[in-house]
N, C-alpha and C. Protein backbone atom coordinates (compact mmCIF):
# COMPACT_ATOMS: atom_id res chain seq x y z
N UNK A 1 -0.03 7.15 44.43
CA UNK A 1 0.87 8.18 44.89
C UNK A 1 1.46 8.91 43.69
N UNK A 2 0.99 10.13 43.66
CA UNK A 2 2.43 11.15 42.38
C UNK A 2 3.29 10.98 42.45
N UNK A 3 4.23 10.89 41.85
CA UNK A 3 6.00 10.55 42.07
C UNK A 3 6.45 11.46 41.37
N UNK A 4 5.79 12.55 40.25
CA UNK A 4 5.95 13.72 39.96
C UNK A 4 5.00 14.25 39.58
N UNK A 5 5.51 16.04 39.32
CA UNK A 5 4.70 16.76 38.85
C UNK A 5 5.34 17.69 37.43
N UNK A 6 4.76 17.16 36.49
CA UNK A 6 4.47 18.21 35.49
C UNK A 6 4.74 20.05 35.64
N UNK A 7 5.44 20.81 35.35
CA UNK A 7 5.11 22.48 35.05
C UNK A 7 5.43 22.49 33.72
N UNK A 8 4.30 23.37 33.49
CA UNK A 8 4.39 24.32 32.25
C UNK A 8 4.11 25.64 32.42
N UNK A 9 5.02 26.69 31.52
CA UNK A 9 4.96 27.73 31.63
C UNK A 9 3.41 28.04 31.25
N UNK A 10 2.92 29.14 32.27
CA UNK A 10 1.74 29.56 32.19
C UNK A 10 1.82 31.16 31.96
N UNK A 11 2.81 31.32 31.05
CA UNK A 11 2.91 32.87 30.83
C UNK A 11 1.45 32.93 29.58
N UNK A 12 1.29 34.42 29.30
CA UNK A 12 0.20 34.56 29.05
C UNK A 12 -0.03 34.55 27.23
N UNK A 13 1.56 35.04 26.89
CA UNK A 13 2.00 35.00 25.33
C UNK A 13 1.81 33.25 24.67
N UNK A 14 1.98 32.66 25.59
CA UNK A 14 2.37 30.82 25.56
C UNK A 14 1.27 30.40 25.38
N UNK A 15 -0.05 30.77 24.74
CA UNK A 15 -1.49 30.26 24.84
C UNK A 15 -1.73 28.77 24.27
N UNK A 16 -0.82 28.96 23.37
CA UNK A 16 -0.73 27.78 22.91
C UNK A 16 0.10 26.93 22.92
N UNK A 17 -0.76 25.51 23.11
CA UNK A 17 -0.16 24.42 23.79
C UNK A 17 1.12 23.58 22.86
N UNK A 18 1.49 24.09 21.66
CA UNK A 18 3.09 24.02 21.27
C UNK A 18 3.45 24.70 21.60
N UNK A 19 3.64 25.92 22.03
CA UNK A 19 4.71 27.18 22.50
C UNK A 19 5.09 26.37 23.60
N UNK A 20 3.88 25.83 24.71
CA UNK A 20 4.83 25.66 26.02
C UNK A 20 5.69 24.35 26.29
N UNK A 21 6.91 25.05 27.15
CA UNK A 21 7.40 23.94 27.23
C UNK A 21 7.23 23.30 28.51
N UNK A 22 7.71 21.90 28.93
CA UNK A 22 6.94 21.17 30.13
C UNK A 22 8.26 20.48 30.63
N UNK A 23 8.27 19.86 31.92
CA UNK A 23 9.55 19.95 32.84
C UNK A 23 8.77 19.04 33.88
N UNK A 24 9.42 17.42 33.73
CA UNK A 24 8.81 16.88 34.74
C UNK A 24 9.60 16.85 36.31
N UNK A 25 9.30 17.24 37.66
CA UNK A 25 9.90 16.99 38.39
C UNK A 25 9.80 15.65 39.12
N UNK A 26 10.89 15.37 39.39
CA UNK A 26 10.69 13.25 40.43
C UNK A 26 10.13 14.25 42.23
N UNK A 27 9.57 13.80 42.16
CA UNK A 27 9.39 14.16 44.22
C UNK A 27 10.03 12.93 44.87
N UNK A 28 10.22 11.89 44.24
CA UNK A 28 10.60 10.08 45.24
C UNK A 28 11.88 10.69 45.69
N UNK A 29 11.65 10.30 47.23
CA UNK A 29 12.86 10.30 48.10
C UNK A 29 13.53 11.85 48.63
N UNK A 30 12.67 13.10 48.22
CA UNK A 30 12.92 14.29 48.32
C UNK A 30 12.40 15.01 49.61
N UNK A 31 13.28 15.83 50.08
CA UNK A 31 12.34 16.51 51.24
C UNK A 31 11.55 17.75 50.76
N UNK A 32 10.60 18.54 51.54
CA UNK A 32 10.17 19.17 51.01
C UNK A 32 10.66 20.50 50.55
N UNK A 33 11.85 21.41 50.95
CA UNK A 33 12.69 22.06 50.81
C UNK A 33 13.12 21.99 49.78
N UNK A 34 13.85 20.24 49.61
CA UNK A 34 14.32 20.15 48.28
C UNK A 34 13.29 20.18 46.47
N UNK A 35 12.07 19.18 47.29
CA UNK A 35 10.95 19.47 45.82
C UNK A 35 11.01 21.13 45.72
N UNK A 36 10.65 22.00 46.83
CA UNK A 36 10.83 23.39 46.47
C UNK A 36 11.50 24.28 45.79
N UNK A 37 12.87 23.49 45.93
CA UNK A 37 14.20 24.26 45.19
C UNK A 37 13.61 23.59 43.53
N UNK A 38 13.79 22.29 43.30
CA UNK A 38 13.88 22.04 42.19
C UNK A 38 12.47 22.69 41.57
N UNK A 39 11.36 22.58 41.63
CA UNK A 39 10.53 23.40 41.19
C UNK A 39 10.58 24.40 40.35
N UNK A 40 11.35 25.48 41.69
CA UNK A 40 12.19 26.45 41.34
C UNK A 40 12.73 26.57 40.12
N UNK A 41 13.41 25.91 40.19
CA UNK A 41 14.87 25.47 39.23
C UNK A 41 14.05 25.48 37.61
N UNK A 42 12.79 24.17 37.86
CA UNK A 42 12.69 23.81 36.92
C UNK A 42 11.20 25.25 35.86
N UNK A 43 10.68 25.86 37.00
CA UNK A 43 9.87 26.83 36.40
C UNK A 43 10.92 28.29 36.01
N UNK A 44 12.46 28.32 36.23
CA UNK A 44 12.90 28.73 35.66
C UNK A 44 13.66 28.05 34.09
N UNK A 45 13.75 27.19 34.27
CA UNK A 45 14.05 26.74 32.69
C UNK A 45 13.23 26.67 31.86
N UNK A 46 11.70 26.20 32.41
CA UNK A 46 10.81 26.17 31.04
C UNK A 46 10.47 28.09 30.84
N UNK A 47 10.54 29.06 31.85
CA UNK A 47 10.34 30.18 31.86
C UNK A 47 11.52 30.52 30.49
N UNK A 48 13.01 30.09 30.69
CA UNK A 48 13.91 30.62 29.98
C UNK A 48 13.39 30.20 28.59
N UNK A 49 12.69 28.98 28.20
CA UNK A 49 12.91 28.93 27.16
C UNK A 49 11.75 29.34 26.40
N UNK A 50 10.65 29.69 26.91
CA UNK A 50 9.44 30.55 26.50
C UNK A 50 8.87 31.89 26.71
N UNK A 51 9.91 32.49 27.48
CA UNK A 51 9.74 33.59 27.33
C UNK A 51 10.54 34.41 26.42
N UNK A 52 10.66 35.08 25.85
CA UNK A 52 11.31 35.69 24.66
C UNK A 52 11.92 36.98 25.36
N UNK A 53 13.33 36.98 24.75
CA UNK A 53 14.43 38.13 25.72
C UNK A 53 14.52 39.22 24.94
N UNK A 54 13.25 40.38 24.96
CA UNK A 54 13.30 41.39 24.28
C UNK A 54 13.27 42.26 25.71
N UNK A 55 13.65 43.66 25.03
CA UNK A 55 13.31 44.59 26.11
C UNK A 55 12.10 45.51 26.00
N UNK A 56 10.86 44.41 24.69
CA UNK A 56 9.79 44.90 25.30
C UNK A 56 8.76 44.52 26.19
N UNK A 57 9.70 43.45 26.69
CA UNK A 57 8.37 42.41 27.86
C UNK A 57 9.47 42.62 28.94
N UNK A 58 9.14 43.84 29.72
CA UNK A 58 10.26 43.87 31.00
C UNK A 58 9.59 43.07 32.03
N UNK A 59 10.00 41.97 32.93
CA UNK A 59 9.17 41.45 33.54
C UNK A 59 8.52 40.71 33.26
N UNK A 60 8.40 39.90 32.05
CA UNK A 60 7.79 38.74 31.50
C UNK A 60 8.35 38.13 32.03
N UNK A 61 9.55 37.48 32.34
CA UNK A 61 10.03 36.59 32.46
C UNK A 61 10.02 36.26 34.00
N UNK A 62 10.11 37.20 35.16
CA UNK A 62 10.26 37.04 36.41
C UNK A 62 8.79 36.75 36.96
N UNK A 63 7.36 37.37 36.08
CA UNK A 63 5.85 37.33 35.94
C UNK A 63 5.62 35.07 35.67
N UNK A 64 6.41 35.49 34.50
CA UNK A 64 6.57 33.62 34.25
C UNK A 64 6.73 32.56 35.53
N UNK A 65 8.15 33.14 36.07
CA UNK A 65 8.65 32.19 37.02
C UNK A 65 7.77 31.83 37.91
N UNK A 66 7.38 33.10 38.99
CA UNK A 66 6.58 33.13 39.88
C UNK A 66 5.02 32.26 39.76
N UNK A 67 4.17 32.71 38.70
CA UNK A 67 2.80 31.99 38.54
C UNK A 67 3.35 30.51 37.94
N UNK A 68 4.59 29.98 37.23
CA UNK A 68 4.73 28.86 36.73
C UNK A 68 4.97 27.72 38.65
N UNK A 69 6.29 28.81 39.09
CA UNK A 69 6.38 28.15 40.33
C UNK A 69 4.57 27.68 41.86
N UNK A 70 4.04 28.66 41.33
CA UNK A 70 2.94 28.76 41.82
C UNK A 70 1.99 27.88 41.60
N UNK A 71 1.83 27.42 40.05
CA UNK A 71 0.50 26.61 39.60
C UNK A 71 1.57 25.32 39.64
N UNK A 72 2.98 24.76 39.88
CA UNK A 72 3.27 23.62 40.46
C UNK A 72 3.03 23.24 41.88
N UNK A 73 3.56 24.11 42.26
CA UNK A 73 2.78 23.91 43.86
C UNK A 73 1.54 23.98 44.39
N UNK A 74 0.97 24.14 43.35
CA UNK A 74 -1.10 24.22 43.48
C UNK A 74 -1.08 22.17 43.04
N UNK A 75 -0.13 21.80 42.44
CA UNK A 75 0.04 20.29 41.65
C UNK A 75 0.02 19.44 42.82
N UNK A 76 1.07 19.83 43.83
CA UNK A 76 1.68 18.84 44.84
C UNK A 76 0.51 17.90 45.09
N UNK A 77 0.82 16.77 45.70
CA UNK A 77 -0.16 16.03 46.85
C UNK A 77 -0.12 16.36 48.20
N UNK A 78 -1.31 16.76 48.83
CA UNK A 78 -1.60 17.07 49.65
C UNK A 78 -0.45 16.58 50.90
């Protein structure tokens, strides 16, 4: 059984595997609502800390969240 899942930012600047940072989530004892939120939560923190806050990547960062939140939930167990 998984008892978590791993995200890493899958932004596209982050190619390399020191840039990204990784964020394990626990699923034990969670409903599914809640793994959802934290997910959330957590593909915004590794987003905050690898995406870089210029105003020439408008949308890097919200581009981050979304495909980071996305390729965790591609992770789940069935």
């Amino acid at each position: 059984m998984i008892r978590f899942v791993a995200l890493a930012a899958v932004a596209a600047f982050a190619a390399s595997s020191a840039n990204a940072s990784e964020i394990r989530v626990s699923l034990v004892g969670k409903s599914a609502d809640q793994i959802q939120a934290d997910l959330l939560s957590a593909s915004r923190q590794v987003c905050m800390r690898d995406v870089p806050s210029t105003p020439l990547i408008v949308g890097s960062y919200g581009r981050c969240v979304r495909d980071t939140f996305k390729a965790a939930q591609a992770r789940l167990p069935a």
